[in-house]
PDB file of N, CA and C in Angstrom:
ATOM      1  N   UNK A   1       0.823  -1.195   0.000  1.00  0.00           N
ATOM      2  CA  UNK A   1       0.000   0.000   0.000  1.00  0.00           C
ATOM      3  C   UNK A   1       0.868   1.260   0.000  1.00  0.00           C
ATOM      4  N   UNK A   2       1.993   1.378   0.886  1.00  0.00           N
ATOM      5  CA  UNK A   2       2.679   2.440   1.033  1.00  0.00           C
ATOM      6  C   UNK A   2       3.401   2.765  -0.527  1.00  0.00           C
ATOM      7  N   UNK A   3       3.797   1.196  -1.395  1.00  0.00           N
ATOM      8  CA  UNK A   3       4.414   1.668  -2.264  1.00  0.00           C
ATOM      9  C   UNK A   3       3.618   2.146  -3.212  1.00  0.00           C
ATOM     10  N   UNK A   4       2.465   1.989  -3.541  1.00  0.00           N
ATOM     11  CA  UNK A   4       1.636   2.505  -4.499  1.00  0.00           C
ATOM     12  C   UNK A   4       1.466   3.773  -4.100  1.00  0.00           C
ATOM     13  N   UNK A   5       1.332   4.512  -2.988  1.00  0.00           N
ATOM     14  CA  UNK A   5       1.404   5.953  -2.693  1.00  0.00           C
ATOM     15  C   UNK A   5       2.234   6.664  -3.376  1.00  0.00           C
ATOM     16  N   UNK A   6       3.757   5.935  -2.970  1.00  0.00           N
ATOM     17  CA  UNK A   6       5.233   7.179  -3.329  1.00  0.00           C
ATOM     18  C   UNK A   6       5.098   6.738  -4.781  1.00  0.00           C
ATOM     19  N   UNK A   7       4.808   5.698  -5.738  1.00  0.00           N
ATOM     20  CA  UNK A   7       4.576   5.671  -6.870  1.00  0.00           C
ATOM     21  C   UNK A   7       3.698   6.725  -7.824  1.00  0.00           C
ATOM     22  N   UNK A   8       2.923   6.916  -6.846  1.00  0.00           N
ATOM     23  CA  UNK A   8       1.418   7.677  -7.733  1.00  0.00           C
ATOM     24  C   UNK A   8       2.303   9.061  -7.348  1.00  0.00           C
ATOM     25  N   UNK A   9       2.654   9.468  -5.636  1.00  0.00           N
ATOM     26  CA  UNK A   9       2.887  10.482  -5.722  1.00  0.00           C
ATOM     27  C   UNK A   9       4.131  11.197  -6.112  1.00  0.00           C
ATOM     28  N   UNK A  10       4.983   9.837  -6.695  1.00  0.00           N
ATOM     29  CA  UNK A  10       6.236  10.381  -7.699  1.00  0.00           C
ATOM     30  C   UNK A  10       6.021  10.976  -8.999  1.00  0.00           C
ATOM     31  N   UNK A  11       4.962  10.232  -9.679  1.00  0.00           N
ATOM     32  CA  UNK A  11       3.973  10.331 -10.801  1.00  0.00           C
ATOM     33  C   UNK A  11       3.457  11.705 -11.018  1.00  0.00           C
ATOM     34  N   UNK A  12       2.770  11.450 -10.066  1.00  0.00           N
ATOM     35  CA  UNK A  12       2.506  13.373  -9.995  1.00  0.00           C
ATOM     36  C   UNK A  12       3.528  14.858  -9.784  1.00  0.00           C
ATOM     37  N   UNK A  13       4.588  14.332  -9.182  1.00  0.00           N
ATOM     38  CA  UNK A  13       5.396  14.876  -8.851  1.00  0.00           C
ATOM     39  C   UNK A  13       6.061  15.491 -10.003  1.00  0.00           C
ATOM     40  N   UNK A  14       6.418  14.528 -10.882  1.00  0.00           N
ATOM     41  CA  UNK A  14       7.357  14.164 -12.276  1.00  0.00           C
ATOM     42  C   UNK A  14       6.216  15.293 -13.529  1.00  0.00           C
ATOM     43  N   UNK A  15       4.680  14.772 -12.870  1.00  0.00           N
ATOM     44  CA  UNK A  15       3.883  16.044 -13.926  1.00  0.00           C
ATOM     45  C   UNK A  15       4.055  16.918 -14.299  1.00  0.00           C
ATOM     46  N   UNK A  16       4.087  17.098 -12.501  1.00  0.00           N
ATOM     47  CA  UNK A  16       3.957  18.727 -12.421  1.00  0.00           C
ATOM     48  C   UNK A  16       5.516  19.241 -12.627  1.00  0.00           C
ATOM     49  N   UNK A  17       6.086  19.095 -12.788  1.00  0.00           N
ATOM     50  CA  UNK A  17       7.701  19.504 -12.923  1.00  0.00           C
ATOM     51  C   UNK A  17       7.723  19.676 -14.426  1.00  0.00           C
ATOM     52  N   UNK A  18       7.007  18.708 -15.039  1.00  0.00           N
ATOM     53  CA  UNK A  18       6.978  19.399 -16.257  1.00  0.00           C
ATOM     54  C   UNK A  18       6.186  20.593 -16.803  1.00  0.00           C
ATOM     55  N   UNK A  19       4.325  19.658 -16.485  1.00  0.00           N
ATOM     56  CA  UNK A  19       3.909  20.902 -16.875  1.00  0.00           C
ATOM     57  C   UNK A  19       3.755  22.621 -16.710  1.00  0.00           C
ATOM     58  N   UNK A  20       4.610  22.578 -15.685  1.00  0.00           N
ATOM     59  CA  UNK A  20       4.527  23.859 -15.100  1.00  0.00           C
ATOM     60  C   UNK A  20       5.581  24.908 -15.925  1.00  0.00           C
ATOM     61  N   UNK A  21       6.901  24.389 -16.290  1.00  0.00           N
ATOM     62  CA  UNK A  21       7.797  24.732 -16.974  1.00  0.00           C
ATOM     63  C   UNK A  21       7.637  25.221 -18.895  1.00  0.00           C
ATOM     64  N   UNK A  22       6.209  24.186 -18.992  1.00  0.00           N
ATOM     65  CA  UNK A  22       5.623  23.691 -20.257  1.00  0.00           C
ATOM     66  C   UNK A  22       4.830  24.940 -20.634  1.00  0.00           C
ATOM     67  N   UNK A  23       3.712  25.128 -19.725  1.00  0.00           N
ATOM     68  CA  UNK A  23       2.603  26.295 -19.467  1.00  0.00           C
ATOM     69  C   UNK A  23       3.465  27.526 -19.550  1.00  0.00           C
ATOM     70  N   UNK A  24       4.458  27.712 -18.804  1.00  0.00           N
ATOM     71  CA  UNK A  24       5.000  29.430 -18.884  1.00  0.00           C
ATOM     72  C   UNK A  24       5.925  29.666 -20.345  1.00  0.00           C
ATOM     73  N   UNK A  25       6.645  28.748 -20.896  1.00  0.00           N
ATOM     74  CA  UNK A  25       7.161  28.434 -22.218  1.00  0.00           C
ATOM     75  C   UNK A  25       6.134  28.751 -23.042  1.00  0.00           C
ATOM     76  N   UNK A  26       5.062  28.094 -23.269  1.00  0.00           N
ATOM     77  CA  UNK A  26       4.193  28.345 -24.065  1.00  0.00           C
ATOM     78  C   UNK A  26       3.592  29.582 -24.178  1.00  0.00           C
ATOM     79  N   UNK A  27       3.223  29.862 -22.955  1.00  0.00           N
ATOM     80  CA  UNK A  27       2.100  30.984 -22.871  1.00  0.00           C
ATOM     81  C   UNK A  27       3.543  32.380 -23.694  1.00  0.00           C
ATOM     82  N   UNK A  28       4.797  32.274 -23.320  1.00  0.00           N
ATOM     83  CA  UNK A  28       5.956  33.113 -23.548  1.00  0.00           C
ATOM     84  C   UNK A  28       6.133  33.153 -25.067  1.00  0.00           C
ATOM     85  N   UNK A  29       6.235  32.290 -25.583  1.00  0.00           N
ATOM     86  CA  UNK A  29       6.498  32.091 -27.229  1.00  0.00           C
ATOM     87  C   UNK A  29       5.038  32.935 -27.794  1.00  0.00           C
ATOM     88  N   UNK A  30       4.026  32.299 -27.012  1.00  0.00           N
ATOM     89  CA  UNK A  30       2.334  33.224 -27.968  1.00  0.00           C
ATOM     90  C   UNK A  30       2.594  34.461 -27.933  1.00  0.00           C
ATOM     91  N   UNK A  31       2.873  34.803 -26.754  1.00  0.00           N
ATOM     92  CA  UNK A  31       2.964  36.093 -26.502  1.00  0.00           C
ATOM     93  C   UNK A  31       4.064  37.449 -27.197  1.00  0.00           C
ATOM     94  N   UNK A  32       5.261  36.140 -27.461  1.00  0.00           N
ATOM     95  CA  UNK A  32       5.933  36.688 -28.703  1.00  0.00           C
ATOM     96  C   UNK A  32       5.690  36.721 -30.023  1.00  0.00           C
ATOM     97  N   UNK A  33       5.082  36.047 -30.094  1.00  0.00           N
ATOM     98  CA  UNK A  33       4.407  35.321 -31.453  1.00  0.00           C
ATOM     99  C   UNK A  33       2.830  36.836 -31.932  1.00  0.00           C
ATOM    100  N   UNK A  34       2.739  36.974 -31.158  1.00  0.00           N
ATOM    101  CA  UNK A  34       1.390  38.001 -30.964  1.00  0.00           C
ATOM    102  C   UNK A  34       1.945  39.675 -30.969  1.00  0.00           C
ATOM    103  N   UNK A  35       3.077  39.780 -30.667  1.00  0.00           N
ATOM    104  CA  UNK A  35       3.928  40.893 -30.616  1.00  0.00           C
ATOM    105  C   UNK A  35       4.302  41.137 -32.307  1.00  0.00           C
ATOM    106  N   UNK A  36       5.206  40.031 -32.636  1.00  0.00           N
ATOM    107  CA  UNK A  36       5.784  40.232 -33.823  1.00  0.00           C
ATOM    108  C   UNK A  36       4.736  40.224 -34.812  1.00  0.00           C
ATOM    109  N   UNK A  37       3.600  39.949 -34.600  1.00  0.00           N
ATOM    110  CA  UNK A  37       2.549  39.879 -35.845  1.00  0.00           C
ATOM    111  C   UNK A  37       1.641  41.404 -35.393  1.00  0.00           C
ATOM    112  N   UNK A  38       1.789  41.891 -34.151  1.00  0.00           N
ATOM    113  CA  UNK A  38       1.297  43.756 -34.005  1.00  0.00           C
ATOM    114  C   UNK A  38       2.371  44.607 -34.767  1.00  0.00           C
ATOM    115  N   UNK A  39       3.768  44.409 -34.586  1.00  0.00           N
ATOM    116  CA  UNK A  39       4.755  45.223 -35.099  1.00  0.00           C
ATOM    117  C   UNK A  39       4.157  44.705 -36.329  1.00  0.00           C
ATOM    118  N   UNK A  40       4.249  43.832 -37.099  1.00  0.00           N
ATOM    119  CA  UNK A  40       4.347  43.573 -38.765  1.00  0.00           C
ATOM    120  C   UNK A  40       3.146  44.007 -39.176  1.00  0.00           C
ATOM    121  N   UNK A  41       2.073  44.343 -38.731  1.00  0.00           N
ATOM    122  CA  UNK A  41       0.947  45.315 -38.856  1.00  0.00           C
ATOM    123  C   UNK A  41       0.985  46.324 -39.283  1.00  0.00           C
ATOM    124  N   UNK A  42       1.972  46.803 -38.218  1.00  0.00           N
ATOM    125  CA  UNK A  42       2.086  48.326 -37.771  1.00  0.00           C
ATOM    126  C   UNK A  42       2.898  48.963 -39.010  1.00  0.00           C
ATOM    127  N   UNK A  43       4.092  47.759 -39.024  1.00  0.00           N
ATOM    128  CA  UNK A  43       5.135  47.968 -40.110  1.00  0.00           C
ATOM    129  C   UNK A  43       4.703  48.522 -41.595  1.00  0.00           C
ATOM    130  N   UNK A  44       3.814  47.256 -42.186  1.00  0.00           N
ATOM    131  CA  UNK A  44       3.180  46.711 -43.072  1.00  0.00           C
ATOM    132  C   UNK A  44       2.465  48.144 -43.592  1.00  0.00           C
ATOM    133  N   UNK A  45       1.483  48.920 -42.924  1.00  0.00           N
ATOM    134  CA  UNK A  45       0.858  49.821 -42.799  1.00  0.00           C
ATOM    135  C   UNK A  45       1.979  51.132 -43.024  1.00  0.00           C
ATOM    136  N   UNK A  46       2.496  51.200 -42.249  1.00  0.00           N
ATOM    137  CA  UNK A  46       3.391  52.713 -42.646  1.00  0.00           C
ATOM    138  C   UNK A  46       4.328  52.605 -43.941  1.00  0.00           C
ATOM    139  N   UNK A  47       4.266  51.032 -44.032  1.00  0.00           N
ATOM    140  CA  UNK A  47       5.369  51.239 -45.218  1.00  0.00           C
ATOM    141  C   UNK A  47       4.760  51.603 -46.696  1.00  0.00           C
ATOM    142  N   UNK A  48       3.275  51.298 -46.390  1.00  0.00           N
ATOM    143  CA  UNK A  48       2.202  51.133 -47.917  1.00  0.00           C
ATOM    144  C   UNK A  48       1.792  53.025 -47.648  1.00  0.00           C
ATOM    145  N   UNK A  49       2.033  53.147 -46.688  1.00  0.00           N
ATOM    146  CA  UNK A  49       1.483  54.836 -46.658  1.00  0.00           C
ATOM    147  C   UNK A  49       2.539  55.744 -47.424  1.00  0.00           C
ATOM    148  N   UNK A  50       4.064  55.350 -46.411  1.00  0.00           N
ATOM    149  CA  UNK A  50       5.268  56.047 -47.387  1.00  0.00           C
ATOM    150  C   UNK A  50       5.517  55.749 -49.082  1.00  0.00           C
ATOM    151  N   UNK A  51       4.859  54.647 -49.027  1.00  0.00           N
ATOM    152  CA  UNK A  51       5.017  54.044 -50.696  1.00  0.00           C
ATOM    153  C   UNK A  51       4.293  54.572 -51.270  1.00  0.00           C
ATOM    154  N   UNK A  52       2.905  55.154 -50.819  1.00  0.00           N
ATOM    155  CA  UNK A  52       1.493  55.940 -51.422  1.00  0.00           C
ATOM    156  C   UNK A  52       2.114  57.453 -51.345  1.00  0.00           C
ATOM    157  N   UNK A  53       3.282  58.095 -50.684  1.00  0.00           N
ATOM    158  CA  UNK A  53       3.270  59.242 -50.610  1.00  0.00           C
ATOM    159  C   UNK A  53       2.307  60.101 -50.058  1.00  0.00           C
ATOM    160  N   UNK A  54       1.332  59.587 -49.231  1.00  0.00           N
ATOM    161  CA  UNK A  54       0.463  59.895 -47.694  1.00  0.00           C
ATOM    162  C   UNK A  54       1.198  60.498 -47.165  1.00  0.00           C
ATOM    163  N   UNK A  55       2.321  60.036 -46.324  1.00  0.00           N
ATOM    164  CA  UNK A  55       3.121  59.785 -45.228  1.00  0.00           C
ATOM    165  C   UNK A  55       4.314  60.686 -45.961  1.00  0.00           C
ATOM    166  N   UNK A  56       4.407  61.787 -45.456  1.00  0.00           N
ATOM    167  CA  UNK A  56       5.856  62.343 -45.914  1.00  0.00           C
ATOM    168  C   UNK A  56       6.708  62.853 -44.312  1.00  0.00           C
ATOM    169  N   UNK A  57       8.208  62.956 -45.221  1.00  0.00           N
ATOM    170  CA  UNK A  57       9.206  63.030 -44.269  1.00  0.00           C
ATOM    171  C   UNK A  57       9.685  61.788 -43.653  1.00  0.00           C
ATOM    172  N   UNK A  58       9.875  62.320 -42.271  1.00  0.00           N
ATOM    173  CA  UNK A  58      10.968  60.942 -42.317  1.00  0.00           C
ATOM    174  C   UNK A  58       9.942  60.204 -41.093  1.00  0.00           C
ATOM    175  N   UNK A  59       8.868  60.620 -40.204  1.00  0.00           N
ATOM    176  CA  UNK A  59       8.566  59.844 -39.440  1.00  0.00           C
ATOM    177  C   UNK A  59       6.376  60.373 -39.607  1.00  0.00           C
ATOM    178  N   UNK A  60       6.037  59.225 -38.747  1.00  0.00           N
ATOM    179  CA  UNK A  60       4.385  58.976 -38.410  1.00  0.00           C
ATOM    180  C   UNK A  60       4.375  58.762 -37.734  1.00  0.00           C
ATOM    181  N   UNK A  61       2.878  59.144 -37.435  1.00  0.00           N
ATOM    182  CA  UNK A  61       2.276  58.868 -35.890  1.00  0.00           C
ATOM    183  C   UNK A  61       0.953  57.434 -36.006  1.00  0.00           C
ATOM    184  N   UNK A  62       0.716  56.718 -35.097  1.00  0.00           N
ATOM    185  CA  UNK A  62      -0.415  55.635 -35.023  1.00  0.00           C
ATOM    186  C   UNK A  62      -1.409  56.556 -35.328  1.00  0.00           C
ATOM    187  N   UNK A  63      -1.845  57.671 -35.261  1.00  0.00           N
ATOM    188  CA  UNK A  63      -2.716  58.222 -35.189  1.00  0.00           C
ATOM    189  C   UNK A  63      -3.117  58.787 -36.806  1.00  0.00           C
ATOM    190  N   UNK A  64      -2.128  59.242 -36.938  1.00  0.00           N
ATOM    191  CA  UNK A  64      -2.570  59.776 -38.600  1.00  0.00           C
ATOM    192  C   UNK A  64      -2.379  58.139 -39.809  1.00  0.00           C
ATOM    193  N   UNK A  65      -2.429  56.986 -38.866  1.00  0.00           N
ATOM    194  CA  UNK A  65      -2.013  55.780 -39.910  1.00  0.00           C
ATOM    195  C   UNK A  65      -3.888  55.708 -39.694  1.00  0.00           C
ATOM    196  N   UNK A  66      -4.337  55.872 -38.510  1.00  0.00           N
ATOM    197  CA  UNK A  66      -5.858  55.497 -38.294  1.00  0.00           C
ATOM    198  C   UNK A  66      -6.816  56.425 -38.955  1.00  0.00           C
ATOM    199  N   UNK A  67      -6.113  57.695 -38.843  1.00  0.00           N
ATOM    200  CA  UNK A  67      -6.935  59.061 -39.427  1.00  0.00           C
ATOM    201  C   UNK A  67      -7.157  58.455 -40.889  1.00  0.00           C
ATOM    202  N   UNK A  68      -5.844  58.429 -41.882  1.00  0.00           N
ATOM    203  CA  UNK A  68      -5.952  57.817 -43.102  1.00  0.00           C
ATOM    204  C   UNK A  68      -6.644  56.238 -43.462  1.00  0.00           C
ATOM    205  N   UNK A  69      -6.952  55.753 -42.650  1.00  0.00           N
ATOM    206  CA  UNK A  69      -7.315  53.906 -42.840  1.00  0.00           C
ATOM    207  C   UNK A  69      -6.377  53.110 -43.299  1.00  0.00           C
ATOM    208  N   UNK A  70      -5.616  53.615 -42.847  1.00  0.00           N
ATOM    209  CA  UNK A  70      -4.126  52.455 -43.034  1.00  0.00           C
ATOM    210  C   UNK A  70      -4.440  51.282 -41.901  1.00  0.00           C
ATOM    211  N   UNK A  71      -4.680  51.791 -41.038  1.00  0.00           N
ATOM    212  CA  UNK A  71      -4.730  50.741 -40.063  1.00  0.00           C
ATOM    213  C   UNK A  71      -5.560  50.974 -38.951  1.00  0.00           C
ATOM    214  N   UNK A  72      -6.117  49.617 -38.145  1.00  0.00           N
ATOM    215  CA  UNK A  72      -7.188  50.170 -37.226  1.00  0.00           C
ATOM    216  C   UNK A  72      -6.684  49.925 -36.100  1.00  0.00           C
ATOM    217  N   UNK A  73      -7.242  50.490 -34.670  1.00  0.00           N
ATOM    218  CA  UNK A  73      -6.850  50.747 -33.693  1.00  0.00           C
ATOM    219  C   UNK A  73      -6.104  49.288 -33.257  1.00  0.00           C
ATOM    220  N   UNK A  74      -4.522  49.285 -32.883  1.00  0.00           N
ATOM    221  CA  UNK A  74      -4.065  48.508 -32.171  1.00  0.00           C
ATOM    222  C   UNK A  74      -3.564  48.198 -30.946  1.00  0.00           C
ATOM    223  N   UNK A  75      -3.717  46.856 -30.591  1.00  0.00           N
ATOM    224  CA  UNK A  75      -3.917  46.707 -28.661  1.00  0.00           C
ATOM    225  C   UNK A  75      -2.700  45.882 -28.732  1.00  0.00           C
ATOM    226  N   UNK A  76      -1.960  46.718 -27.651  1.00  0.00           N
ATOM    227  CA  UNK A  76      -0.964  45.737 -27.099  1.00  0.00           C
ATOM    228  C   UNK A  76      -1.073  44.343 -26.473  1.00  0.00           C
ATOM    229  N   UNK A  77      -0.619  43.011 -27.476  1.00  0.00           N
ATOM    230  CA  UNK A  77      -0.483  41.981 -26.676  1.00  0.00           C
ATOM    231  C   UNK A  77      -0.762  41.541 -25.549  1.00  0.00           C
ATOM    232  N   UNK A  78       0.049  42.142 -25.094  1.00  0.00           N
ATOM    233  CA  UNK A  78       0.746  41.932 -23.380  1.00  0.00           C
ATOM    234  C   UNK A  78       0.161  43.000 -22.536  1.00  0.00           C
ATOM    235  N   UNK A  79      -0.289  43.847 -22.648  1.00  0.00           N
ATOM    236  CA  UNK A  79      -1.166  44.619 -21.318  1.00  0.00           C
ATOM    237  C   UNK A  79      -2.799  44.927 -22.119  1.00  0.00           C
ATOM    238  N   UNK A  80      -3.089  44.361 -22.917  1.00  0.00           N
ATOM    239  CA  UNK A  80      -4.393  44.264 -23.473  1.00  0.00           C
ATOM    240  C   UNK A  80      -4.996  45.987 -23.316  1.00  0.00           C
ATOM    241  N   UNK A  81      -4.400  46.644 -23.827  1.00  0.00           N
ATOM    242  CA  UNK A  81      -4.756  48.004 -23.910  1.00  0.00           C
ATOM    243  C   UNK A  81      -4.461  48.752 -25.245  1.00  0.00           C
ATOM    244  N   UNK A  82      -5.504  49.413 -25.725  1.00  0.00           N
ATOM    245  CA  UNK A  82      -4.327  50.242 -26.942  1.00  0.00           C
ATOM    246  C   UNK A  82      -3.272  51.027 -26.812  1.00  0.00           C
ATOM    247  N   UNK A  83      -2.721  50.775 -27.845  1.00  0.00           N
ATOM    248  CA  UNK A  83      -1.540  51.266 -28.304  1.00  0.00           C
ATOM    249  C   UNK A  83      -1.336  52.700 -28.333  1.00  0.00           C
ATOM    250  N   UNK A  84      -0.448  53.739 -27.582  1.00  0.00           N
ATOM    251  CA  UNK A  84      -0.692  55.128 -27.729  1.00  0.00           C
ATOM    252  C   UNK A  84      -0.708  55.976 -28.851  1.00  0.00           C
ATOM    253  N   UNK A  85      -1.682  56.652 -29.204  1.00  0.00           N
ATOM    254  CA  UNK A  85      -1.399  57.091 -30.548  1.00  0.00           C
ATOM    255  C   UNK A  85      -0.673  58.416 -30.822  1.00  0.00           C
ATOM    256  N   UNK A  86       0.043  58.440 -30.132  1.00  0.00           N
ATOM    257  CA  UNK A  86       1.339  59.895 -30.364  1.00  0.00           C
ATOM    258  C   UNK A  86       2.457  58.916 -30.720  1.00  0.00           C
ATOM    259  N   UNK A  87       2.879  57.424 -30.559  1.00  0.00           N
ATOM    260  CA  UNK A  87       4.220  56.666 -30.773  1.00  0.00           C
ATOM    261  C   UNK A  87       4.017  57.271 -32.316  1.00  0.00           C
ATOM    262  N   UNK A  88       5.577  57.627 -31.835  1.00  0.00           N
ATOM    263  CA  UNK A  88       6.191  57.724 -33.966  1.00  0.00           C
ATOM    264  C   UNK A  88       6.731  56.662 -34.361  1.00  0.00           C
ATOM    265  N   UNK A  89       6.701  56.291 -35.813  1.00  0.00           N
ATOM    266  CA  UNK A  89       7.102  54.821 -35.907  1.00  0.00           C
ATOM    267  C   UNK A  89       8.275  55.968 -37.823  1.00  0.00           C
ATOM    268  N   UNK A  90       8.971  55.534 -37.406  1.00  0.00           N
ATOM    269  CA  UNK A  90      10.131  56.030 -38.764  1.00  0.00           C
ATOM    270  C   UNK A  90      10.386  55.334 -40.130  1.00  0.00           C
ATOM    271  N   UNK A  91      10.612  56.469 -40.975  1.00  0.00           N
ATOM    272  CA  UNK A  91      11.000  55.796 -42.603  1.00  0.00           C
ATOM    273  C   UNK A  91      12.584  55.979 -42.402  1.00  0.00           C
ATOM    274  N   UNK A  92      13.558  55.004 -42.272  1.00  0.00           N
ATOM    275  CA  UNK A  92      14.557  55.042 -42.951  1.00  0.00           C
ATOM    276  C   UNK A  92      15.346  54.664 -43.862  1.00  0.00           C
ATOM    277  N   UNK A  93      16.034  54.941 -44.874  1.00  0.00           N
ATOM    278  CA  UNK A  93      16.845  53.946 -45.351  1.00  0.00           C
ATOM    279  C   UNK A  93      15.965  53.182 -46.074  1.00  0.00           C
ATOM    280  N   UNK A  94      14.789  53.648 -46.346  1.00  0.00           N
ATOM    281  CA  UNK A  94      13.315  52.983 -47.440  1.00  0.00           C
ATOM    282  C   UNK A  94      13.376  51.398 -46.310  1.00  0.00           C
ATOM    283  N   UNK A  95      13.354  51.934 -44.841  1.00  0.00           N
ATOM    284  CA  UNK A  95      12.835  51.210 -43.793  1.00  0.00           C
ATOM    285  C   UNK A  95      12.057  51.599 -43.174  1.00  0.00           C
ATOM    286  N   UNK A  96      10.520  50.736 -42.399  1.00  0.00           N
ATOM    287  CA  UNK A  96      10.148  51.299 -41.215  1.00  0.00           C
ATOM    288  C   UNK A  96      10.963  50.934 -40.389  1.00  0.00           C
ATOM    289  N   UNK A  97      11.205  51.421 -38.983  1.00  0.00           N
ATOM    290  CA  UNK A  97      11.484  51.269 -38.119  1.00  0.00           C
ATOM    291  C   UNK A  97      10.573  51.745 -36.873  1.00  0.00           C
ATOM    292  N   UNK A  98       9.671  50.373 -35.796  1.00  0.00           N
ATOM    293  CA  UNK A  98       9.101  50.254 -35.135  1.00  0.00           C
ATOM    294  C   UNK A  98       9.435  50.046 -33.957  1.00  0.00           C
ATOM    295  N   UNK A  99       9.826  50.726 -32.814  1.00  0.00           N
ATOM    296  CA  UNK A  99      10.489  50.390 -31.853  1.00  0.00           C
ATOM    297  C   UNK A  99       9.586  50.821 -30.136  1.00  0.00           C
ATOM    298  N   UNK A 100       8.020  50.952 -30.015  1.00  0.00           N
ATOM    299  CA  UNK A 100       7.332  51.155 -29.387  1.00  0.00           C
ATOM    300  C   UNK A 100       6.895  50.122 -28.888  1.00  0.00           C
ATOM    301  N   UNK A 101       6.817  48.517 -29.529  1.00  0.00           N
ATOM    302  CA  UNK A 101       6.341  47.591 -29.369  1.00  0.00           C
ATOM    303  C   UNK A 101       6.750  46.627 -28.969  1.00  0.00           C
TER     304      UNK A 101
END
């Protein structure tokens, strides 16, 4: 009887050691995974505006990408809130460069 205890409760033991390690990995990768697909949005959008000649000079705001319908309001991933719309997001080098996110 005793050994079927430390068996089951090695068993469980051995679970949870994994899944716990498993759950925060995962939930970490989505969460990156959910980031890099808001930036490539964001990207995606300012770069079709500078290419339309909308967007002049060297930088934009979230706000005039929404004013124009480039893009619609975006929520940060990770604190489930929108995105501020004064961040400037830059043309350089016939690059965006997104560094708010």
């Amino acid at each position: 009887m005793m050994n079927r205890i430390c068996i089951v409760g090695s068993i469980i033991i051995i679970a949870i050691m994994i899944a716990i390690p498993t759950y925060f990995n995962v939930k970490k990768n989505h969460e990156d995974k959910l980031v890099l697909v808001t930036r490539m949005e964001i990207t995606s959008a300012a770069k079709k505006c500078f290419l339309d000649s909308i967007c002049t000079g060297n930088e934009t705001t979230l706000k005039y990408l929404y004013e124009k319908n480039y893009l619609k309001k975006q929520v940060d991933p990770k604190t489930k809130e929108y995105i501020d719309e004064n961040n400037k997001i830059l043309y350089q080098n016939k690059k965006v460069v997104v560094d708010f996110i």
